[in-house]
C-alpha atoms as a PDB file:
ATOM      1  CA  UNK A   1     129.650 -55.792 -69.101  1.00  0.00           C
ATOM      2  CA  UNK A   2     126.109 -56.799 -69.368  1.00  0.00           C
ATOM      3  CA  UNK A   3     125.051 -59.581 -72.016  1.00  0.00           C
ATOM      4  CA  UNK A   4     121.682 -60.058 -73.323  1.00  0.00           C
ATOM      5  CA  UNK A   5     121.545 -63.669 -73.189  1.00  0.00           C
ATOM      6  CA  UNK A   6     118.336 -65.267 -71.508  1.00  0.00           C
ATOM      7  CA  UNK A   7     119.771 -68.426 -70.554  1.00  0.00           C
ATOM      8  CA  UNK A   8     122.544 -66.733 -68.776  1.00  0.00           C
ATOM      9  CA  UNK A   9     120.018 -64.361 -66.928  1.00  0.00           C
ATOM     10  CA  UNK A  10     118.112 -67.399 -66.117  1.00  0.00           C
ATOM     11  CA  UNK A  11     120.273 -69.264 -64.945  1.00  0.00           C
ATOM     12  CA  UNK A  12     122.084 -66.467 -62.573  1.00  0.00           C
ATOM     13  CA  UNK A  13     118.398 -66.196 -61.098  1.00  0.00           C
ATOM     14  CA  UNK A  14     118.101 -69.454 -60.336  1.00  0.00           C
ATOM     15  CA  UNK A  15     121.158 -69.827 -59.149  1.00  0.00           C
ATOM     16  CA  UNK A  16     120.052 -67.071 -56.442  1.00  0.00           C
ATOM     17  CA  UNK A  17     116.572 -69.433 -55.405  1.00  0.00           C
ATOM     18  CA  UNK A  18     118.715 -72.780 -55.452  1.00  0.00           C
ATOM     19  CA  UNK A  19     120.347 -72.636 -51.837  1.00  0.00           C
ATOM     20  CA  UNK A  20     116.678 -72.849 -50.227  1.00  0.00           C
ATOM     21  CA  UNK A  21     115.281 -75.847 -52.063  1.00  0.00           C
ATOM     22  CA  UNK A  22     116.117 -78.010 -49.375  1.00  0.00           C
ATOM     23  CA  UNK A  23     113.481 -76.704 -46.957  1.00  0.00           C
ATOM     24  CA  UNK A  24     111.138 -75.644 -49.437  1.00  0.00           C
ATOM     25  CA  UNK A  25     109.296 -77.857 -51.997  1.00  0.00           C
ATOM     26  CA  UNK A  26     110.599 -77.249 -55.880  1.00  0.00           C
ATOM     27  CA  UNK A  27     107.112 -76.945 -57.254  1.00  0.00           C
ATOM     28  CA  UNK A  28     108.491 -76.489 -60.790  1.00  0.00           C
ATOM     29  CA  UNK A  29     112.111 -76.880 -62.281  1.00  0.00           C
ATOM     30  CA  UNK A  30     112.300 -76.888 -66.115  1.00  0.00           C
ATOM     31  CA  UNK A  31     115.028 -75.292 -68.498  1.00  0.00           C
ATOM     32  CA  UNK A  32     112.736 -72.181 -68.256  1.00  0.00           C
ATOM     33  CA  UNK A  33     110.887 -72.031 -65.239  1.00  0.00           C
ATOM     34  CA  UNK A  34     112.246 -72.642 -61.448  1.00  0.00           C
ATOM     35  CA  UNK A  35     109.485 -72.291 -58.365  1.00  0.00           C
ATOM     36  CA  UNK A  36     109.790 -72.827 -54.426  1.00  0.00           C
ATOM     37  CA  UNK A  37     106.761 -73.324 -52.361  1.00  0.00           C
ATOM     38  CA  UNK A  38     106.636 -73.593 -48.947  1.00  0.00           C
ATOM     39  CA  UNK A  39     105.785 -76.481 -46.393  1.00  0.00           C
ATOM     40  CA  UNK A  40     103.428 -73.960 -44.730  1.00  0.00           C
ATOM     41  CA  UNK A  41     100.189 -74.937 -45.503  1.00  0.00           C
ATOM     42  CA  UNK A  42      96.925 -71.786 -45.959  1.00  0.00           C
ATOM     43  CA  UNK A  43      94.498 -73.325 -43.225  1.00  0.00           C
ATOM     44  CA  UNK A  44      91.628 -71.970 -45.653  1.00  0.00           C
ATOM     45  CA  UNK A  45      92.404 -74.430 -48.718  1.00  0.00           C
ATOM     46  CA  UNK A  46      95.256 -76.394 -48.415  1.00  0.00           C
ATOM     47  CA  UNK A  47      97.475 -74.809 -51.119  1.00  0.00           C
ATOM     48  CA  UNK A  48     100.879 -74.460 -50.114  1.00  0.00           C
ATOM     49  CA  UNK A  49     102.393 -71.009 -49.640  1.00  0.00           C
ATOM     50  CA  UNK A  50     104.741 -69.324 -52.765  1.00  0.00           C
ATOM     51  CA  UNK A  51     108.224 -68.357 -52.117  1.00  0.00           C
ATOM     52  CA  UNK A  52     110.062 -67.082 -55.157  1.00  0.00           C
ATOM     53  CA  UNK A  53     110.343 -68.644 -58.947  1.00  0.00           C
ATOM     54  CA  UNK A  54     112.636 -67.251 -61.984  1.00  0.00           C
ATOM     55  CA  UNK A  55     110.691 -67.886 -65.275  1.00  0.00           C
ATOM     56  CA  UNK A  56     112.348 -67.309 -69.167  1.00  0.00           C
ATOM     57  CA  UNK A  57     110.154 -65.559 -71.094  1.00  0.00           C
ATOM     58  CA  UNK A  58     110.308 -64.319 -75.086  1.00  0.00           C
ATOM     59  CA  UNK A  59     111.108 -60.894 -74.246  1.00  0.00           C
ATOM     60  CA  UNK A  60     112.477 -60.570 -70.743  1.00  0.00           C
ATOM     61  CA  UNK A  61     113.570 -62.710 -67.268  1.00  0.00           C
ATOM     62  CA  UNK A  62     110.883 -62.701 -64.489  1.00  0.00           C
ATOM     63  CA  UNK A  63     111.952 -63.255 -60.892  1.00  0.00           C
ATOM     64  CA  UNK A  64     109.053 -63.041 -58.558  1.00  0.00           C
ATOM     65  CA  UNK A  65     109.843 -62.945 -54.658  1.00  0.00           C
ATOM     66  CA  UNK A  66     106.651 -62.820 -52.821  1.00  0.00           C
ATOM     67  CA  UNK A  67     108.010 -61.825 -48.944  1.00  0.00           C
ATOM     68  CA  UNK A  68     107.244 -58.737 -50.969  1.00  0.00           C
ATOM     69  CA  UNK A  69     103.875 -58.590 -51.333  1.00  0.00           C
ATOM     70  CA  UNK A  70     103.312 -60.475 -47.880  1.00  0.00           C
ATOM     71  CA  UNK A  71     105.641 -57.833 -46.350  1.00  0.00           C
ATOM     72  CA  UNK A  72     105.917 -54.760 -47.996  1.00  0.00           C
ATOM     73  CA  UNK A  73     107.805 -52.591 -45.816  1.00  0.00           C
ATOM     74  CA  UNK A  74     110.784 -54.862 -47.661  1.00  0.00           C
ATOM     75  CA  UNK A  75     110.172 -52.455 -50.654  1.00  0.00           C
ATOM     76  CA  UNK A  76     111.841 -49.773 -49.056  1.00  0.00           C
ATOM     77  CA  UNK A  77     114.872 -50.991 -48.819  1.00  0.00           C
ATOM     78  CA  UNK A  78     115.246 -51.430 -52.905  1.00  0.00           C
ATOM     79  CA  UNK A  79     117.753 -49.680 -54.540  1.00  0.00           C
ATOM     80  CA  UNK A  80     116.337 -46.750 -57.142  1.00  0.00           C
ATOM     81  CA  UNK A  81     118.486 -49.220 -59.937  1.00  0.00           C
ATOM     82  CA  UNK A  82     116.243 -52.364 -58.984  1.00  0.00           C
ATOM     83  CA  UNK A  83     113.500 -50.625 -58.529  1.00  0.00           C
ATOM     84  CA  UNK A  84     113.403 -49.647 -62.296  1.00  0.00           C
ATOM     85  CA  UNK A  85     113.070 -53.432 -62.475  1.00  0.00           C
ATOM     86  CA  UNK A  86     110.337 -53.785 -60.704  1.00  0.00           C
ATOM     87  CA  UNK A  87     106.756 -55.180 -62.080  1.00  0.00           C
ATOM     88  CA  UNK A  88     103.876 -54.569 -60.140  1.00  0.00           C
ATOM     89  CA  UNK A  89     104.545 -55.599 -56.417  1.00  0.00           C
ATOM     90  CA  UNK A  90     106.320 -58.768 -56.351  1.00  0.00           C
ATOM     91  CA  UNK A  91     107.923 -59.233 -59.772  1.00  0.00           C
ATOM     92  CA  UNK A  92     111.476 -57.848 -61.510  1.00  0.00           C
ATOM     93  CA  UNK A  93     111.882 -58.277 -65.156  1.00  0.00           C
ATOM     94  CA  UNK A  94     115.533 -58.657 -66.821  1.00  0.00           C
ATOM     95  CA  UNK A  95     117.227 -58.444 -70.403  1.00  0.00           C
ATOM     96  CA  UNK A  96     120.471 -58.412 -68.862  1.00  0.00           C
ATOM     97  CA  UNK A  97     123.371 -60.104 -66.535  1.00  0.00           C
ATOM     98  CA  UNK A  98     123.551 -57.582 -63.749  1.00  0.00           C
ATOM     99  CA  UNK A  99     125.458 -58.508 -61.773  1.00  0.00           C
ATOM    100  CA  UNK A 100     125.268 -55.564 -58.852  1.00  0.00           C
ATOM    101  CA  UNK A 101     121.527 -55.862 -59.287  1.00  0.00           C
ATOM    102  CA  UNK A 102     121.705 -59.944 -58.830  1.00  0.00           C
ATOM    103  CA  UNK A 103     123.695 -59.219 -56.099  1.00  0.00           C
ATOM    104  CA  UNK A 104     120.884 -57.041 -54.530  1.00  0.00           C
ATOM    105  CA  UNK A 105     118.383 -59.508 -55.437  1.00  0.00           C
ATOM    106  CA  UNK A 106     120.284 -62.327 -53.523  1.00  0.00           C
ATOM    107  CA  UNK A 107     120.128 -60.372 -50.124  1.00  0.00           C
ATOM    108  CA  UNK A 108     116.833 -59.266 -50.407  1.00  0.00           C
ATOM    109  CA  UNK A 109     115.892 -63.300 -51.128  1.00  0.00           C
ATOM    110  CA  UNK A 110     117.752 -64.073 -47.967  1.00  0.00           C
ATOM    111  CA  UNK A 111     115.797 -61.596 -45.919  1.00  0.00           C
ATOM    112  CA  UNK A 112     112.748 -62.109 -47.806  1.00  0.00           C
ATOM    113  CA  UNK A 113     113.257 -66.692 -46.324  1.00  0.00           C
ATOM    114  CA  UNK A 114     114.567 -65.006 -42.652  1.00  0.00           C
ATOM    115  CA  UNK A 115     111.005 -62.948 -42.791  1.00  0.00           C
ATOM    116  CA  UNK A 116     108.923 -66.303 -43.064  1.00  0.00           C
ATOM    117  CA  UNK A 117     110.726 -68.381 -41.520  1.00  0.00           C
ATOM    118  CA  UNK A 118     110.362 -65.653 -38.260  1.00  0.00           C
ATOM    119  CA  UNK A 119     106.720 -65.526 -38.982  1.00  0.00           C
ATOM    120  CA  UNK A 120     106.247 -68.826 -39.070  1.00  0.00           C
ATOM    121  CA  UNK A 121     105.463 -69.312 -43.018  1.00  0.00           C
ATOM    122  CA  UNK A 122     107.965 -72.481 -43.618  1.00  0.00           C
ATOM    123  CA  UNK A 123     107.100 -75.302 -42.031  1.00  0.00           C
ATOM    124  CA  UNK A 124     104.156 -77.268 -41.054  1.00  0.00           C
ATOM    125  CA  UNK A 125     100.628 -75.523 -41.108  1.00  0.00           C
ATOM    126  CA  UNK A 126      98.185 -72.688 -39.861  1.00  0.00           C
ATOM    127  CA  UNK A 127      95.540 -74.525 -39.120  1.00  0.00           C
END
């Protein structure tokens, strides 16, 4: 059963970003907010790319995953269920341990990191 406790939702998210920290850089990591950057560097400015980051909010969990937005043909393969979720084109909002919808989430972060890392968007620079 679901349970509306945003610690818990937090920290099932984050749980879900943890197992790439190691080849990522933990830009932020607070009892509210997790982010991963990558060590790919945009040639134009220096900033580091953005991976993925869970954030607590006042009325709802945030989990951005940006492979999204770089590569949206990834939105197709969203279930109808966590697509209700879905915020703009990058961003899921949650009030709620789901756990078939975390579950979801998880393998679409996996092939969201196997997406950059094929194009190249992990390691080192572009320019």
């Amino acid at each position: 059963m679901a349970e509306k406790d945003f610690t818990r939702v937090f920290a099932e998210l984050r749980s879900i970003l943890k197992p790439y920290a190691p080849g990522m850089e933990v830009n932020v990591d607070t009892d509210v907010e997790y982010g991963l950057q990558t060590r790919w560097r945009r040639a134009k400015d220096g900033y580091p790319g953005y991976f993925a980051s869970v954030r607590q909010g006042k009325r709802y969990v945030t989990f951005h995953l940006m492979p999204l937005y770089g590569f949206p043909e990834m939105v197709d393969e969203i279930s109808p269920a966590l697509g209700k979720r879905m915020q703009g084109k990058s961003c899921f909002n949650f009030t709620r341990v789901d756990a078939e919808l975390f579950a979801e989430l998880e393998t679409l972060t996996r092939r969201g990191y196997e997406t950059f890392r094929a194009h190249g968007l992990l390691e080192g620079s572009d320019g």
